[in-house]
PDB file of N, CA and C in Angstrom:
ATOM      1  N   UNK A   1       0.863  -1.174   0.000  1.00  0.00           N
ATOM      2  CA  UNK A   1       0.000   0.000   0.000  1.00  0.00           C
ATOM      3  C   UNK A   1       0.903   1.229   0.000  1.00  0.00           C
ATOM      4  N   UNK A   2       0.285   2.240  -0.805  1.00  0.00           N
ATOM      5  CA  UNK A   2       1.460   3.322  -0.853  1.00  0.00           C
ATOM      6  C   UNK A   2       1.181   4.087   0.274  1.00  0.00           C
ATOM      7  N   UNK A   3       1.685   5.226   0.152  1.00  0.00           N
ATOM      8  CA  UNK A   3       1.788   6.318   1.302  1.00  0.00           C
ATOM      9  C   UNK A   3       0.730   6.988   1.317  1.00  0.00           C
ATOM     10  N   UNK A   4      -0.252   7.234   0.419  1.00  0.00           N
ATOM     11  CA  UNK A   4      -1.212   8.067   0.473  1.00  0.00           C
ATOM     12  C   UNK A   4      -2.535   7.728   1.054  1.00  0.00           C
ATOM     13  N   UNK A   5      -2.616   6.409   0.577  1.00  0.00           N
ATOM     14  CA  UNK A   5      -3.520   5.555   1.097  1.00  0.00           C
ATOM     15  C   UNK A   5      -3.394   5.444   2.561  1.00  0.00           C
ATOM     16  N   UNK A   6      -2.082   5.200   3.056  1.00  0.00           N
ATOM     17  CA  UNK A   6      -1.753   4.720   4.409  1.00  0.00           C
ATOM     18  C   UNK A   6      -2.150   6.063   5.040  1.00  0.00           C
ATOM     19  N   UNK A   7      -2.007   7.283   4.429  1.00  0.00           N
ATOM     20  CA  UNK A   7      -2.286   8.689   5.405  1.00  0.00           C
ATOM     21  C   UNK A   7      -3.945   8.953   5.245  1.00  0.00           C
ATOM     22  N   UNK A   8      -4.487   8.447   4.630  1.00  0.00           N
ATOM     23  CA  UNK A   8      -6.181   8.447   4.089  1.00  0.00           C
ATOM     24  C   UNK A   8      -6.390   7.651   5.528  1.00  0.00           C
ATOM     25  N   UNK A   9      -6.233   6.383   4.993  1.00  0.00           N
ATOM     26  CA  UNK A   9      -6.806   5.434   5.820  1.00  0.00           C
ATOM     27  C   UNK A   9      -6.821   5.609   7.286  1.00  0.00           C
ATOM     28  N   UNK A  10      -5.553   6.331   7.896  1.00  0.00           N
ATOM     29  CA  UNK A  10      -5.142   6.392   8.938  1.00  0.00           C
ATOM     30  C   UNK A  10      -6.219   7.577   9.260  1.00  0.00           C
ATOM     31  N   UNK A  11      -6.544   8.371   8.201  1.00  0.00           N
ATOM     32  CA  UNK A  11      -7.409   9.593   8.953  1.00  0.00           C
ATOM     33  C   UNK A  11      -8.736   9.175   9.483  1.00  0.00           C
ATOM     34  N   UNK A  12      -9.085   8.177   8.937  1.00  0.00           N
ATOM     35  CA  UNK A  12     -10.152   7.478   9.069  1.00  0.00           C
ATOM     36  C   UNK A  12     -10.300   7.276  10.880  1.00  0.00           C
ATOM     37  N   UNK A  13      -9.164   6.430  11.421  1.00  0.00           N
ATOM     38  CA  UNK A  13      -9.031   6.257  12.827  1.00  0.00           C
ATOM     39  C   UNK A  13      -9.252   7.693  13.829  1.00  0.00           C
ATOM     40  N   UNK A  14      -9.083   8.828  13.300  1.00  0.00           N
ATOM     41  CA  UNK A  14      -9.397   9.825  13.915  1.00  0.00           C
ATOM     42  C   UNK A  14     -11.098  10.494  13.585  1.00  0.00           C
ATOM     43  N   UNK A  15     -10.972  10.633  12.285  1.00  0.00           N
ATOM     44  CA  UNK A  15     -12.869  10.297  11.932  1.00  0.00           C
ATOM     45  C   UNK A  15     -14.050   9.716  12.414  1.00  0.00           C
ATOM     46  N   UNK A  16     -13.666   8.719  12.525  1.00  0.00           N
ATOM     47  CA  UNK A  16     -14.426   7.990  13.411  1.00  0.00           C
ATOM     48  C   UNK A  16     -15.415   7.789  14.513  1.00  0.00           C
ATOM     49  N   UNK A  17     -14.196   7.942  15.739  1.00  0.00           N
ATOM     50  CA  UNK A  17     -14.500   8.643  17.095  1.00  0.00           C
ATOM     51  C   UNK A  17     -15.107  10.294  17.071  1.00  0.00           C
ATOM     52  N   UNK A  18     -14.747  10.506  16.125  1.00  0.00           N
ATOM     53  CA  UNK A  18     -15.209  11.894  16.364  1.00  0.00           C
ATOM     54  C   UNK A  18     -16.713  12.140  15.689  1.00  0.00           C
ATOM     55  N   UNK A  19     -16.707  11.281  14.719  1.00  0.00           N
ATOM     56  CA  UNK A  19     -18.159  11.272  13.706  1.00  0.00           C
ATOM     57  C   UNK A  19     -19.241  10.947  15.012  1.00  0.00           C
ATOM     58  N   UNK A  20     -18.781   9.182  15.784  1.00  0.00           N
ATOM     59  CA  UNK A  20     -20.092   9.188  16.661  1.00  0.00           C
ATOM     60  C   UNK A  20     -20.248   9.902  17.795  1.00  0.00           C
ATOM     61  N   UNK A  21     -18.937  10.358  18.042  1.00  0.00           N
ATOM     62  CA  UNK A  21     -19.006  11.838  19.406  1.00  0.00           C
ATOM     63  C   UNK A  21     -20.368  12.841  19.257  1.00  0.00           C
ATOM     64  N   UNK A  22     -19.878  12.883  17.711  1.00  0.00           N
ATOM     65  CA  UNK A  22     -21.011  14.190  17.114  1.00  0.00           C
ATOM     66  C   UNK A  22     -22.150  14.065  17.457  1.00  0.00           C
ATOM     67  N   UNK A  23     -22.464  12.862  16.852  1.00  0.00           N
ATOM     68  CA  UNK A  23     -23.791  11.724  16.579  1.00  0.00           C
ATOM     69  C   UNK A  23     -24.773  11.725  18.057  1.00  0.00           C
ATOM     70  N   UNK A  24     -23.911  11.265  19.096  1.00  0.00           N
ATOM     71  CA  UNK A  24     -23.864  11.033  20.451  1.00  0.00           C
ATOM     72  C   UNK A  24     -24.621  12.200  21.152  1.00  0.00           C
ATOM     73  N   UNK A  25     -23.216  13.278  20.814  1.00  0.00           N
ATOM     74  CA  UNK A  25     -24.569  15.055  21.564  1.00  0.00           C
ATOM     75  C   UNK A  25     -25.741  15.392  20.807  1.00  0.00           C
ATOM     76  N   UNK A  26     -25.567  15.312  19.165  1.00  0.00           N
ATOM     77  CA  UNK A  26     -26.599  15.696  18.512  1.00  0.00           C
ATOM     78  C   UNK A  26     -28.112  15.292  18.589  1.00  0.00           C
ATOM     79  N   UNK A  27     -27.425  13.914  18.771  1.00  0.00           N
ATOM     80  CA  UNK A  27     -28.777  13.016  18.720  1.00  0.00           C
ATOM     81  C   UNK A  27     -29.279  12.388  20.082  1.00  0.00           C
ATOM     82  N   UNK A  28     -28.492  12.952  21.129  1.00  0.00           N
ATOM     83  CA  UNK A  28     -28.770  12.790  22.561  1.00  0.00           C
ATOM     84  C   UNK A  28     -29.319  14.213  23.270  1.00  0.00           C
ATOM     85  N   UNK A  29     -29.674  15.329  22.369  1.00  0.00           N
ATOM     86  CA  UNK A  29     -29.969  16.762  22.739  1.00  0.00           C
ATOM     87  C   UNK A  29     -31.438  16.534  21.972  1.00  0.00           C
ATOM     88  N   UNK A  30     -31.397  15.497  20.931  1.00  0.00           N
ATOM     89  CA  UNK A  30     -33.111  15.957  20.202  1.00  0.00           C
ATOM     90  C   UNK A  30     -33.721  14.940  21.022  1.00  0.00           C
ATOM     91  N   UNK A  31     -33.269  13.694  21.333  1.00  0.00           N
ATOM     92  CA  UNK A  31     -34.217  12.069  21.947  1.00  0.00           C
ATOM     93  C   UNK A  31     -34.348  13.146  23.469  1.00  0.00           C
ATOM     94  N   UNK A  32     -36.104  13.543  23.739  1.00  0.00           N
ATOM     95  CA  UNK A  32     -36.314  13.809  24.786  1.00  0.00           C
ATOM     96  C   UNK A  32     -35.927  12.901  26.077  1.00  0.00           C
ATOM     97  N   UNK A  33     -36.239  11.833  26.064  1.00  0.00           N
ATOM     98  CA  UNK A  33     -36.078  10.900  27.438  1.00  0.00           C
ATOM     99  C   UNK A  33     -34.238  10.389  27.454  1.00  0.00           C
ATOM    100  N   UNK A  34     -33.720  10.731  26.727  1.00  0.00           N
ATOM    101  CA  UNK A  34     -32.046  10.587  26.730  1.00  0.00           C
ATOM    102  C   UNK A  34     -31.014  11.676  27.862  1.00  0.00           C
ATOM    103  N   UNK A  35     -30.258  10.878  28.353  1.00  0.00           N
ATOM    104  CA  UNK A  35     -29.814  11.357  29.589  1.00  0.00           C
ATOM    105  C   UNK A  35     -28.507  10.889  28.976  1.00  0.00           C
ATOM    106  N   UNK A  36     -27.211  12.381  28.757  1.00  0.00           N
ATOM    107  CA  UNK A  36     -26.163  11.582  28.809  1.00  0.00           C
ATOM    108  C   UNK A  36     -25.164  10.839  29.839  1.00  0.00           C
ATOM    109  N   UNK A  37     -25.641  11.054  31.193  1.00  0.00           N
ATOM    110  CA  UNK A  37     -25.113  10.901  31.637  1.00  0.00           C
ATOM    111  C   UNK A  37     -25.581   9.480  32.382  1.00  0.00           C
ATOM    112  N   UNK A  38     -26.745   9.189  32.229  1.00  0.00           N
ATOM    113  CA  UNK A  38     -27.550   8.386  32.966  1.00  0.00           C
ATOM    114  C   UNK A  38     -27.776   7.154  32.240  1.00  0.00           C
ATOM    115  N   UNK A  39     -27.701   7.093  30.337  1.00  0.00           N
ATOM    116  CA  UNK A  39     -28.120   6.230  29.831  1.00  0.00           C
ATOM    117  C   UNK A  39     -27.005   5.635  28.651  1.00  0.00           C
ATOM    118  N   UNK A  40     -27.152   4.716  28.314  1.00  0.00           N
ATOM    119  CA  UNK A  40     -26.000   3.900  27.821  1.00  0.00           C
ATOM    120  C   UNK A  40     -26.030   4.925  25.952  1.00  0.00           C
ATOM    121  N   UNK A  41     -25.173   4.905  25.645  1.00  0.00           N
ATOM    122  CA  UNK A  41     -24.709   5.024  23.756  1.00  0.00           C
ATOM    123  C   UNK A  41     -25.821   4.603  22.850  1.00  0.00           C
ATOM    124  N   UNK A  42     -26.265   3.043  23.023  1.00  0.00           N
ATOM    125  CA  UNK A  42     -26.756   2.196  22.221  1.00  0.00           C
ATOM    126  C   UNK A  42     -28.329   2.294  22.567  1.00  0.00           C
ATOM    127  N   UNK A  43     -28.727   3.387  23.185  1.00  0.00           N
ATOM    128  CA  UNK A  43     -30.031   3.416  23.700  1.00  0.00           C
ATOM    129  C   UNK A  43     -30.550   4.221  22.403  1.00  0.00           C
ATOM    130  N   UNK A  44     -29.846   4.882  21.806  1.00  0.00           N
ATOM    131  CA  UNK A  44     -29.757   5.804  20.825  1.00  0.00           C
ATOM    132  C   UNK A  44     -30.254   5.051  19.539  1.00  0.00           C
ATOM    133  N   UNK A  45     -29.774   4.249  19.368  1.00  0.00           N
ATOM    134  CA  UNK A  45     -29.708   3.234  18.338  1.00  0.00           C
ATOM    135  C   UNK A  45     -30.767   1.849  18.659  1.00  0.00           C
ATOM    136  N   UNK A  46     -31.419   1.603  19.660  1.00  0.00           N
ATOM    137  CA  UNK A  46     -32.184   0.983  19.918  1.00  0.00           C
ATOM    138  C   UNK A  46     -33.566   1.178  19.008  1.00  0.00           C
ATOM    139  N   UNK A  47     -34.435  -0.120  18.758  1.00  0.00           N
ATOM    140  CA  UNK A  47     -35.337  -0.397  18.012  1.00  0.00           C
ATOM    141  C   UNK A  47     -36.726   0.478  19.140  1.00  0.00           C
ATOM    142  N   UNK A  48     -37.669   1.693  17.979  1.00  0.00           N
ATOM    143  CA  UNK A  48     -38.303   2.710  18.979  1.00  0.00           C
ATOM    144  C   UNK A  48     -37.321   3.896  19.161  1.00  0.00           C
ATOM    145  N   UNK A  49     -35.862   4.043  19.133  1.00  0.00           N
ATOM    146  CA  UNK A  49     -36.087   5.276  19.469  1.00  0.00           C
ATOM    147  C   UNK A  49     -36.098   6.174  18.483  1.00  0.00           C
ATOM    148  N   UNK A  50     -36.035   7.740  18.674  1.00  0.00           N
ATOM    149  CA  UNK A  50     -36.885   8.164  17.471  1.00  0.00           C
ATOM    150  C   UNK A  50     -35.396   8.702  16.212  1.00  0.00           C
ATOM    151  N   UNK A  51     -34.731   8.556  16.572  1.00  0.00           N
ATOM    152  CA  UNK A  51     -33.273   8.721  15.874  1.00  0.00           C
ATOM    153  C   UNK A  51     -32.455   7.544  15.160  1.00  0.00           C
ATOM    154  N   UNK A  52     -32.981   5.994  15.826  1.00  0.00           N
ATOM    155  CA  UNK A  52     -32.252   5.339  15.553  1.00  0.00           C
ATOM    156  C   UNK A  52     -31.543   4.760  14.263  1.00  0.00           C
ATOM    157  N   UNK A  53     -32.618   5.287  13.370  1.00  0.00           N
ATOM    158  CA  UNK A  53     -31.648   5.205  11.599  1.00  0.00           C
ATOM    159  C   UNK A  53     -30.548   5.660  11.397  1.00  0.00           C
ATOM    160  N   UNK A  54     -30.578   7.042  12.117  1.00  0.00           N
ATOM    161  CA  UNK A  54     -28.949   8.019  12.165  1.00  0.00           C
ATOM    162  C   UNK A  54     -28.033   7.774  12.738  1.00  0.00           C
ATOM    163  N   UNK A  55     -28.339   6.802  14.174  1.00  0.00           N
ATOM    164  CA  UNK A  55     -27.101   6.454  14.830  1.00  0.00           C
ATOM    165  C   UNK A  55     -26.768   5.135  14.529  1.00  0.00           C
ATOM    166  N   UNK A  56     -27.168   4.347  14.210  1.00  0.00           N
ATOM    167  CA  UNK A  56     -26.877   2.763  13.698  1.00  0.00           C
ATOM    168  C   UNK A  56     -25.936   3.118  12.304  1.00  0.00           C
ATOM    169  N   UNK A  57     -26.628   3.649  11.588  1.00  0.00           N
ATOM    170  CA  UNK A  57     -25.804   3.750  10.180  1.00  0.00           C
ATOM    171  C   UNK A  57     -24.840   5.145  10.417  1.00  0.00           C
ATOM    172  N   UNK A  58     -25.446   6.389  10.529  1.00  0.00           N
ATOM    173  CA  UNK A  58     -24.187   7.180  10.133  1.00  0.00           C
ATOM    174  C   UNK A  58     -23.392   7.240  11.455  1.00  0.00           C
ATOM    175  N   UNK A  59     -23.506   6.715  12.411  1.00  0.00           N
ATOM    176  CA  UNK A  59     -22.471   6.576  13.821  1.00  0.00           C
ATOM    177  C   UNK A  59     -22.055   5.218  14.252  1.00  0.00           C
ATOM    178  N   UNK A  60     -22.867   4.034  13.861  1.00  0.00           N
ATOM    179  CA  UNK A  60     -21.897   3.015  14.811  1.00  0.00           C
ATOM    180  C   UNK A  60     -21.606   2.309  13.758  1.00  0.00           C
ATOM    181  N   UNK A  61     -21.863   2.360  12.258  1.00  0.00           N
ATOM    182  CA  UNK A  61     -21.494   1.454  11.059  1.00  0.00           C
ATOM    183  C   UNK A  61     -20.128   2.250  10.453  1.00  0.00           C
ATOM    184  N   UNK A  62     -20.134   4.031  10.647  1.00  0.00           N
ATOM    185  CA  UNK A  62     -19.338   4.509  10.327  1.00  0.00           C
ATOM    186  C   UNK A  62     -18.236   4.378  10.851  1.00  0.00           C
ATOM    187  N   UNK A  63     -17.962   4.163  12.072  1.00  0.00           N
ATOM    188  CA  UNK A  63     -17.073   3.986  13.360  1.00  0.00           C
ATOM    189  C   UNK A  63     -16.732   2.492  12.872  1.00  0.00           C
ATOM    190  N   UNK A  64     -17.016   1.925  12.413  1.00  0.00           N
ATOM    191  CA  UNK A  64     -16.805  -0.153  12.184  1.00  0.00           C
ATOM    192  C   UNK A  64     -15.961   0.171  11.156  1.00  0.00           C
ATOM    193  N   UNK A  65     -16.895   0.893   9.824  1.00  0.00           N
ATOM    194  CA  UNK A  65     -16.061   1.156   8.468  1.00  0.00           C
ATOM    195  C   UNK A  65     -14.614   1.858   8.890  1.00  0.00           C
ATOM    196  N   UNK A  66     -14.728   2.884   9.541  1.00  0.00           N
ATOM    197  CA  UNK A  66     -13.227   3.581   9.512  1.00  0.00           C
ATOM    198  C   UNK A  66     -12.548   2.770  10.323  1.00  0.00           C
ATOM    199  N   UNK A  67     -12.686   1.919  11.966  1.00  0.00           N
ATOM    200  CA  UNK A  67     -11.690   0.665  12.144  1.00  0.00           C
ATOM    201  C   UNK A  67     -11.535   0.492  11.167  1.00  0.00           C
ATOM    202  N   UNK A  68     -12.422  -0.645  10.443  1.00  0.00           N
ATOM    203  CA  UNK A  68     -11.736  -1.235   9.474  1.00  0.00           C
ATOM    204  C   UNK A  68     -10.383  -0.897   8.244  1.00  0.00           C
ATOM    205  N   UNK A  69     -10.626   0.417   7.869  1.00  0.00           N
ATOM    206  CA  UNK A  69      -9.595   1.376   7.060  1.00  0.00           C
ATOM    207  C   UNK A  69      -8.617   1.322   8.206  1.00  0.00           C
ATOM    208  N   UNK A  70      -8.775   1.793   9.315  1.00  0.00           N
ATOM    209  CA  UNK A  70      -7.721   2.097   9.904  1.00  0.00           C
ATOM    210  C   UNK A  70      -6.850   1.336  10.284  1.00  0.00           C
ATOM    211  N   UNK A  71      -7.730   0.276  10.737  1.00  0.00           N
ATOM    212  CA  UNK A  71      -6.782  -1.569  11.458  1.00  0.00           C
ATOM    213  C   UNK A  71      -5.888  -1.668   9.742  1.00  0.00           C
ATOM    214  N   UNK A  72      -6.302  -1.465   8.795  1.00  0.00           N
ATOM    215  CA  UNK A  72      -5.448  -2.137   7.425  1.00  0.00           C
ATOM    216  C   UNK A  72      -3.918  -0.865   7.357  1.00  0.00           C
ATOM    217  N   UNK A  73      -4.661  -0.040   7.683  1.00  0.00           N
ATOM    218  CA  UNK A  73      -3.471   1.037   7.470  1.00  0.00           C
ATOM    219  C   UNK A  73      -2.279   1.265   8.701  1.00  0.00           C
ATOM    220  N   UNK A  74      -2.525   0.518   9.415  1.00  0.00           N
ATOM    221  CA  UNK A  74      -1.461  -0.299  10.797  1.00  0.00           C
ATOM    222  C   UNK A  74      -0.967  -1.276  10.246  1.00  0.00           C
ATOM    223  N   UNK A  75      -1.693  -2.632   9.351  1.00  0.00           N
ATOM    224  CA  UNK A  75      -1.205  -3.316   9.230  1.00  0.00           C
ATOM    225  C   UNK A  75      -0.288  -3.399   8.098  1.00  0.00           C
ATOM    226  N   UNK A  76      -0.077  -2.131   7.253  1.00  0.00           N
ATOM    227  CA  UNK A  76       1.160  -2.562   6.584  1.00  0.00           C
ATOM    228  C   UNK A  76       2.103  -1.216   6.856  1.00  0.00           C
TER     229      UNK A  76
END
């Protein structure tokens, strides 16, 4: 893998965490009964709540996809 790829991919590992951070306040400030401090991540993403399309796909699938880029761009 060349160098460019390896600096892409690697950005990915910082993307990531930060995409479902976003995800996390955004979508833990609109779900009325959401407590960040009181209630788990995945409550977000649970079947019923009223967000959960946005955090399953654009926060905890996005976060899997960029590991994935990122674990490859460690490994060479």
């Amino acid at each position: 893998m060349n160098n460019k790829k390896i600096k892409l991919f690697s950005i990915f590992g910082i993307l990531g965490p930060l995409v479902i951070l976003l995800f996390m306040i955004i979508l833990g400030f609109l779900h009325q009964d959401y407590n960040h401090l009181r209630d788990f991540i995945s409550e977000l993403g649970a079947v019923g709540a009223p967000y959960a399309y946005y955090m399953n796909y654009f926060g905890f699938t996005f976060l899997g996809v960029s590991l994935i880029f990122f674990g490859s761009a460690l490994y060479n």
